[in-house]
Protein backbone atom coordinates (compact mmCIF):
# COMPACT_ATOMS: atom_id res chain seq x y z
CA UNK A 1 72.35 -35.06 18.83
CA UNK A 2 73.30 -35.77 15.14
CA UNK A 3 75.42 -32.66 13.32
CA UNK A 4 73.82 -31.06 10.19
CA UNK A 5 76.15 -30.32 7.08
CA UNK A 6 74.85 -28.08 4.51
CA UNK A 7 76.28 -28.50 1.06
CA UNK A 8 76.07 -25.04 -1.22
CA UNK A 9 77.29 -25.60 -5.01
CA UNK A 10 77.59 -21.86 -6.44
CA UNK A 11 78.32 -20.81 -10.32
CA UNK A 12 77.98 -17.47 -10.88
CA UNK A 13 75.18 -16.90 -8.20
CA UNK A 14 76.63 -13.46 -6.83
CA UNK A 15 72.46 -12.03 -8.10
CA UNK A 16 70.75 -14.03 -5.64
CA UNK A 17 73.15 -15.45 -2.86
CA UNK A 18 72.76 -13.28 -0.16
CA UNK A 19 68.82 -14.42 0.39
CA UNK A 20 70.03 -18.17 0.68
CA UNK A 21 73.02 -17.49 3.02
CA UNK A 22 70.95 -15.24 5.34
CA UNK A 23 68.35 -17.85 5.07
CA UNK A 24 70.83 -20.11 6.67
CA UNK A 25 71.85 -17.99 9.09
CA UNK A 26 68.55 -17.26 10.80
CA UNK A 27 67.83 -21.41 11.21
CA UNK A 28 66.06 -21.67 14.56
CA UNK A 29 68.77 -25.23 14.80
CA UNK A 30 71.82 -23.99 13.11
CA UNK A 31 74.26 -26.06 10.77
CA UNK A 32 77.13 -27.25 12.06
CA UNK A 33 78.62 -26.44 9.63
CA UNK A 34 78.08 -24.84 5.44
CA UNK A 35 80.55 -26.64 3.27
CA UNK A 36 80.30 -24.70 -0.42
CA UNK A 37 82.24 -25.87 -3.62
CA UNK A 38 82.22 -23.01 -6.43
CA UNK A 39 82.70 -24.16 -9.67
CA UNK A 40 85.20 -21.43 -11.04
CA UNK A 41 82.63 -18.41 -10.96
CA UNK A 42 84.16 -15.04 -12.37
CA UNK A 43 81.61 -12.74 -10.81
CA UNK A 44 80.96 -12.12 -7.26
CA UNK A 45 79.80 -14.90 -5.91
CA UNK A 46 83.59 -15.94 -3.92
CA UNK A 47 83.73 -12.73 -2.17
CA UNK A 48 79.96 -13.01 -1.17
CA UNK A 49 81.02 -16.30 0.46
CA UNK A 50 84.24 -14.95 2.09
CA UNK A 51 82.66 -12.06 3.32
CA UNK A 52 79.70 -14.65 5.26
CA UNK A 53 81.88 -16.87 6.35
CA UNK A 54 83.75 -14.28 8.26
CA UNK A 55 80.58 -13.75 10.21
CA UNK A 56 78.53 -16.52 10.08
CA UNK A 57 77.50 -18.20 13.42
CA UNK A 58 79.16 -21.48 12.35
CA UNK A 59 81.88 -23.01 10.63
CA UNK A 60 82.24 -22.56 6.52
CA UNK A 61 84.42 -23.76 4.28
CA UNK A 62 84.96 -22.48 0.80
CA UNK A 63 86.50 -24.78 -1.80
CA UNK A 64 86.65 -23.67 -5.43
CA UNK A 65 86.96 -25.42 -9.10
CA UNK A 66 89.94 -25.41 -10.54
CA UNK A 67 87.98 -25.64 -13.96
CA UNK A 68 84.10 -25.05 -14.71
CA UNK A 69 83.07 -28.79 -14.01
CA UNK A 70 79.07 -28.85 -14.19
CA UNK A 71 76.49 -28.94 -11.68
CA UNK A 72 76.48 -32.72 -11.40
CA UNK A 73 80.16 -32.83 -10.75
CA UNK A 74 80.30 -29.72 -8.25
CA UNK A 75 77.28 -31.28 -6.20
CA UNK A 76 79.62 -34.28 -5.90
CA UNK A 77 82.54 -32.76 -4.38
CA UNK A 78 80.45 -30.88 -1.94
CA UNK A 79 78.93 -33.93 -0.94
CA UNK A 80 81.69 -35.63 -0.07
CA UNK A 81 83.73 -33.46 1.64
CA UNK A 82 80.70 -32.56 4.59
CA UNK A 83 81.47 -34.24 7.89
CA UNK A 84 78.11 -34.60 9.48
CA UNK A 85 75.62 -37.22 10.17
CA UNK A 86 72.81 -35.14 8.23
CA UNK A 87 73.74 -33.75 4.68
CA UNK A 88 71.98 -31.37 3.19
CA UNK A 89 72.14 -30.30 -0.37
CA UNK A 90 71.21 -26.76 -0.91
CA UNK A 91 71.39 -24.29 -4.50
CA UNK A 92 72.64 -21.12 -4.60
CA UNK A 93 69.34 -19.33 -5.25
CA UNK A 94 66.21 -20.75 -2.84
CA UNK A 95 65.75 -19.35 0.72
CA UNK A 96 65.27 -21.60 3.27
CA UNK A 97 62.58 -21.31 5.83
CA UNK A 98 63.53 -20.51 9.69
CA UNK A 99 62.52 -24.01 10.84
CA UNK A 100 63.99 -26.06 7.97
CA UNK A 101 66.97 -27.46 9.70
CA UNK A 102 65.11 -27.94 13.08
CA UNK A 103 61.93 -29.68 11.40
CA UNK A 104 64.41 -32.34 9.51
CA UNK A 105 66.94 -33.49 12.33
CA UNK A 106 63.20 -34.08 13.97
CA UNK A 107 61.85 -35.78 10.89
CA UNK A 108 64.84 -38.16 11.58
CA UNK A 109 64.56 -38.63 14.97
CA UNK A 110 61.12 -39.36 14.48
CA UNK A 111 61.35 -42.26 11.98
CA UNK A 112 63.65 -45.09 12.46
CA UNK A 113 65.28 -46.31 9.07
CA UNK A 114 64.91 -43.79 6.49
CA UNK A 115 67.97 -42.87 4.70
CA UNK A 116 66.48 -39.63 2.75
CA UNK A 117 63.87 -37.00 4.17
CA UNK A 118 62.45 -34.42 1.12
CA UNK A 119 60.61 -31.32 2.08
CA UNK A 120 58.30 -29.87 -0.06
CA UNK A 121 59.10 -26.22 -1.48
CA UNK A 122 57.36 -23.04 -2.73
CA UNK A 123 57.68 -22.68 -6.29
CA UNK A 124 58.29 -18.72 -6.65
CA UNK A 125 59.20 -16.36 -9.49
CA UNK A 126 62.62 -14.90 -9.83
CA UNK A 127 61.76 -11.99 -7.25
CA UNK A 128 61.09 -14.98 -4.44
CA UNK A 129 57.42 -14.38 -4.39
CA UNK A 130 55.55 -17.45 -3.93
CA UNK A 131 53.11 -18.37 -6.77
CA UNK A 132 50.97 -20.15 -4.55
CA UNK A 133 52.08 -23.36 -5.69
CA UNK A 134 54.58 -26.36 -4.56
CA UNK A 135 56.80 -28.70 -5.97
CA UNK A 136 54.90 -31.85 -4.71
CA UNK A 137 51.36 -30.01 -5.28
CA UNK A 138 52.58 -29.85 -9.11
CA UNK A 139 53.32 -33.57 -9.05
CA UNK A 140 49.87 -34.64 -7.77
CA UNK A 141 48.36 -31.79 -9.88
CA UNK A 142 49.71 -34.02 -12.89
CA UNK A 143 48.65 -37.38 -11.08
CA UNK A 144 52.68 -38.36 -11.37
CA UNK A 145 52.34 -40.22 -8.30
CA UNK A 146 54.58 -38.85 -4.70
CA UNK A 147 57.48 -40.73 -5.84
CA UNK A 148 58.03 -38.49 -8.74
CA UNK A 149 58.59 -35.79 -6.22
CA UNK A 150 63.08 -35.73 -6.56
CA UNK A 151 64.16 -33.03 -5.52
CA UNK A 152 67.93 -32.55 -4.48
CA UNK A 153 67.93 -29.13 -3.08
CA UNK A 154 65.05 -30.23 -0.84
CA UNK A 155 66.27 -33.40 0.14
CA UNK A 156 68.54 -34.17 3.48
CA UNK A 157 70.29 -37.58 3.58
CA UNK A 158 71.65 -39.79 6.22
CA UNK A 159 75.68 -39.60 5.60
CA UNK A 160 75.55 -43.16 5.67
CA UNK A 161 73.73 -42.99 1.82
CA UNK A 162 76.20 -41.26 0.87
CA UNK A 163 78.00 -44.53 1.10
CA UNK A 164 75.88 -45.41 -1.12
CA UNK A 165 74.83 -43.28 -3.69
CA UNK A 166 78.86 -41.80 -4.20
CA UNK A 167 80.86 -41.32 -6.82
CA UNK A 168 77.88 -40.23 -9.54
CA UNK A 169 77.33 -41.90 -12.38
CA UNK A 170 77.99 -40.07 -15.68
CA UNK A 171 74.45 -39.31 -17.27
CA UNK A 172 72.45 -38.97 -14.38
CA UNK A 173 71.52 -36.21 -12.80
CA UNK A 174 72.60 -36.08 -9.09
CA UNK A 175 68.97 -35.36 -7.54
CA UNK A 176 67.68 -39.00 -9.16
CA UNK A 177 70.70 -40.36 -8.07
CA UNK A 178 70.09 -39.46 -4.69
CA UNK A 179 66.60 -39.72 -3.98
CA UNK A 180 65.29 -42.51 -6.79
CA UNK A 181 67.86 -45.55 -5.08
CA UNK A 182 66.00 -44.37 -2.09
CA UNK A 183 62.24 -44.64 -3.20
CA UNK A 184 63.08 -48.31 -4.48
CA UNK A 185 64.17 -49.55 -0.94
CA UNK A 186 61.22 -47.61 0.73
CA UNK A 187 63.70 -45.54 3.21
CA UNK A 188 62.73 -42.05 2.27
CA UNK A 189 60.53 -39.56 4.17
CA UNK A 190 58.24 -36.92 2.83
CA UNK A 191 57.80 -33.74 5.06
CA UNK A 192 54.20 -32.62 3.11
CA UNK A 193 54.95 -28.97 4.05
CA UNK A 194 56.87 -26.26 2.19
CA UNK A 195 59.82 -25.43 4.05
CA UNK A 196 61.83 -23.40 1.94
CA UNK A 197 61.10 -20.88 -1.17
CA UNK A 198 62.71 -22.48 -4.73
CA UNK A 199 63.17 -19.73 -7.25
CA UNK A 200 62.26 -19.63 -10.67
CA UNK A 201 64.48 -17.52 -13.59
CA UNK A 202 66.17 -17.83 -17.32
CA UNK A 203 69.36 -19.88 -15.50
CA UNK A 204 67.84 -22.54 -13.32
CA UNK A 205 70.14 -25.76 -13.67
CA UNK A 206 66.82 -27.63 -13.86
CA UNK A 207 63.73 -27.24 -15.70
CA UNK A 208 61.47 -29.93 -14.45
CA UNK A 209 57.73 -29.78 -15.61
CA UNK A 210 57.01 -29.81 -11.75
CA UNK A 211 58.57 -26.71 -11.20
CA UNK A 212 56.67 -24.71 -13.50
CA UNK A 213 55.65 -21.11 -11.64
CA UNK A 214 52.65 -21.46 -13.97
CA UNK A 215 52.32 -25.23 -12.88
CA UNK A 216 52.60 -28.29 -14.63
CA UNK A 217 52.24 -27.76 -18.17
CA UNK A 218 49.20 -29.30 -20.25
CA UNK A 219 51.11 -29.12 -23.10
CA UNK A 220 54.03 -30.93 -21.54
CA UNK A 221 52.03 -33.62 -20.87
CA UNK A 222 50.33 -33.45 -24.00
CA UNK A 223 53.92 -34.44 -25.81
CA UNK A 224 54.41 -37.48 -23.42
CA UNK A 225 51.77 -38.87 -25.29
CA UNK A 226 53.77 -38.98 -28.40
CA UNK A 227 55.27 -41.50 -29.55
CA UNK A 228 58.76 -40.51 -29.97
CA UNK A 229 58.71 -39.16 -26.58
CA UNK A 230 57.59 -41.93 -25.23
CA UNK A 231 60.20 -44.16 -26.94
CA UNK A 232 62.83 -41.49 -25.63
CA UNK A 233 61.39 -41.57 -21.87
CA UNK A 234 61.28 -45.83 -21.46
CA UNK A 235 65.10 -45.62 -22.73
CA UNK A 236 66.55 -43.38 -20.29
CA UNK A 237 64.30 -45.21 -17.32
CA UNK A 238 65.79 -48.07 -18.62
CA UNK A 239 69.21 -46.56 -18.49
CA UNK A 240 68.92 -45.43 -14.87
CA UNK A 241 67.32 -48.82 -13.75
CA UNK A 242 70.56 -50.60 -14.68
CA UNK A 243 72.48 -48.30 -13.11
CA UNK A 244 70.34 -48.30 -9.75
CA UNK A 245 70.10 -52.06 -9.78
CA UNK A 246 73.62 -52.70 -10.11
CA UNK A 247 74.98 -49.86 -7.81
CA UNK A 248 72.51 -51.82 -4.98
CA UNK A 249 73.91 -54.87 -4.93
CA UNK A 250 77.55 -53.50 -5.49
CA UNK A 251 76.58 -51.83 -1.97
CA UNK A 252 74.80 -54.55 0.12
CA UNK A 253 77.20 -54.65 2.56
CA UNK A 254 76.83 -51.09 3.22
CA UNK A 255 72.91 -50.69 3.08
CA UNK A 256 72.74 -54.33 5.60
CA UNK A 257 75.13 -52.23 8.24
CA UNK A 258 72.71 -48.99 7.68
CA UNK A 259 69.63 -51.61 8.30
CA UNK A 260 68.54 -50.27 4.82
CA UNK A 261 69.23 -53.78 3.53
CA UNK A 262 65.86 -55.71 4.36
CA UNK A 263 64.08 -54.49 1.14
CA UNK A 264 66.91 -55.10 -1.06
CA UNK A 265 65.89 -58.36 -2.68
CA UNK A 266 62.25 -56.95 -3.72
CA UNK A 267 63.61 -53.78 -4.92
CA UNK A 268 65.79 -55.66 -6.84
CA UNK A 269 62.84 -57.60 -7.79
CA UNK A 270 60.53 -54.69 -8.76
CA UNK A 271 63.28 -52.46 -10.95
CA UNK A 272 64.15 -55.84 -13.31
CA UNK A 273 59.86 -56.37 -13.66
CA UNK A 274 59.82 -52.88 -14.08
CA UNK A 275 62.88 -52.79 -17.08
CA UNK A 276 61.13 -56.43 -18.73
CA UNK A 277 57.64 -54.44 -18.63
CA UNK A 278 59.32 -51.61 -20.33
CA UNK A 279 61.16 -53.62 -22.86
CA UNK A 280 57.68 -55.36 -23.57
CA UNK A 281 56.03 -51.85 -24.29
CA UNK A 282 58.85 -50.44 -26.54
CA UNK A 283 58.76 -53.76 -28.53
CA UNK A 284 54.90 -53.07 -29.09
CA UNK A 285 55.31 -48.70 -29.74
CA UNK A 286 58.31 -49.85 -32.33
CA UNK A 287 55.76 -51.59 -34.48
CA UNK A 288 53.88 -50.24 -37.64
CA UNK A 289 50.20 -48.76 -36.94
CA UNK A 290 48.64 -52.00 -38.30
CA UNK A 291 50.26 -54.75 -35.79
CA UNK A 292 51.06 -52.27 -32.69
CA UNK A 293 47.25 -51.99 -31.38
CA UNK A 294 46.55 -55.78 -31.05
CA UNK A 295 50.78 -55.70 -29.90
CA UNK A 296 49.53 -53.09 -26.73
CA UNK A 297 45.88 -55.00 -26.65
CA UNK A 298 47.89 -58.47 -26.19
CA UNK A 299 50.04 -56.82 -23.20
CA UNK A 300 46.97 -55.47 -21.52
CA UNK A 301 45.11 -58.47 -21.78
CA UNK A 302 47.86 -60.57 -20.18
CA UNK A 303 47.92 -58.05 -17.36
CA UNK A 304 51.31 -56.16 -18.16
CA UNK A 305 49.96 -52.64 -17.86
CA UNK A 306 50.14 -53.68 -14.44
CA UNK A 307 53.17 -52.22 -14.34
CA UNK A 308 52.37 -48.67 -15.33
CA UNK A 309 48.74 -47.02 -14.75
CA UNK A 310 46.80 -50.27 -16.15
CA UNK A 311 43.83 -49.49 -18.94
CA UNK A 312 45.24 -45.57 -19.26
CA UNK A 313 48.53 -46.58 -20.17
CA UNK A 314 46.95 -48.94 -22.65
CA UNK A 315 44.50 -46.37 -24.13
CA UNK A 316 47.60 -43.54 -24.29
CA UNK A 317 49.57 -46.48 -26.28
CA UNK A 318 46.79 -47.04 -28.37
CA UNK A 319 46.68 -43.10 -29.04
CA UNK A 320 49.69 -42.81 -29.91
């Protein structure tokens, strides 16, 4: 039986901790352990964790900040320090449903090879009521695609990736660092059933348009259309593709002993046609109105909208 490490960040979540640690408690398959790493809170939130892990029904360990390092940083440390084979990230302010725990060690079990399982998640307001929406409804609400669904707090991950996918690189956020690497190489795992609440208020860390209580925003997606946004978007992807790409192959050795190493080539493959096809569509959006329609009209005619949604991405570049 593979052991299941849960790993809490907390900042100043003394308001709605309680929920999330008695969600963990009442797992029909128990953790084997909760490793939390507080990043130098000043209100209750310690105490809260002192006082459960007096009483919990298995093994916590509390390790705290020295110094307020950030949510990327605190994730990190948590990370690393859990011990077994099944890590699970978890935020201070969701609640966890009774089955979570039992339903993932089976989603592993059940499929050979994957390195990252995601559950999909209630989207609720700050009171925990469900909206009647979910994270990875939201995403095919906006046609995004499933592999837009990145989610750390819902994702569990073979300790093995974290072999992988440690230390973070600075100017990524941890979920895409954890789950993206993971899409490319075609070793992650999609429960399609909410199986936990996520929690909606003024301090969320992250403000995805996915996790919208209201759902995702047509005004949102309005923007994307714009050409400065656009421009701003194909940078960063570029950004993280480098990053990815060279943090793969840095790691071959550890993703061929995982058996994760079979789709490494093509992955490799797709994220440099996927940065050239990028680079070709910023060189076309950087030109003046008169040349940059027959510029986006030459790419889709030679097929390079391939890459993206074909003739919409075209017409939205044309629109622009």
């Amino acid at each position: 039986m593979p052991t299941l490490s849960v790993a809490l960040a907390t900042y100043n979540g003394g308001k709605y901790l309680a929920e999330q640690l008695a969600s963990l408690a009442g797992q029909s398959r128990l953790p084997d352990e909760l490793v939390v790493c507080d990043d130098a809170s000043t209100d209750t939130t310690v105490s809260a964790l002192e006082a459960f892990a007096a009483a919990a029904p298995f093994p916590v360990r509390v390790y705290r900040n020295d110094r307020n390092g950030g949510h990327n940083r605190t994730f990190e440390r948590a990370l690393s320090l859990c011990g077994g084979d099944i890590v699970l990230p978890c935020d201070q302010d969701d609640s966890w449903s009774p089955d979570k725990l039992a339903r993932v060690e089976a989603a592993f079990s059940g499929h050979s090879g994957i390195a990252v399982v995601l559950v999909d998640q209630e989207v609720c307001d700050a009171d925990l009521v469900p909206t009647g929406r979910t994270k990875l409804g939201n995403v095919r609400a906006g046609r995004l695609g499933d592999s837009y669904y990145i989610s750390g707090c819902a994702s569990a991950l073979d300790r093995r990736w974290l072999d992988v996918t440690l230390p973070l690189p600075a100017g990524v956020a941890y979920d895409t660092w954890i789950v993206k690497p993971a899409y490319h190489l075609g070793v992650v795992h999609v429960l399609d059933e909410p199986l936990q609440r996520h929690r909606r208020h003024a301090s969320n860390a992250s403000n995805d348009d996915t996790s919208r209580v209201r759902g995702v925003s047509r005004l949102g997606r309005t923007r994307s259309y714009r050409r400065a946004e656009a421009l701003d978007a194909w940078r960063a992807e570029r950004f993280d593709i480098a990053l990815v790409g060279a943090r793969l192959q840095e790691r071959a050795d550890v993703l061929a002993a995982a058996d994760w190493g079979s789709e490494l080539g093509p992955a490799l493959d797709g994220l440099n046609r996927r940065a050239a096809a990028l680079e070709e569509r910023t060189r076309a959006l950087r030109q003046g109105r008169a040349t940059r329609s027959l510029a986006v009209l030459g790419l889709f005619f030679r097929g390079r909208y391939g890459a993206f949604r074909g003739w919409r991405s075209a017409a939205r570049d044309l629109l622009r």
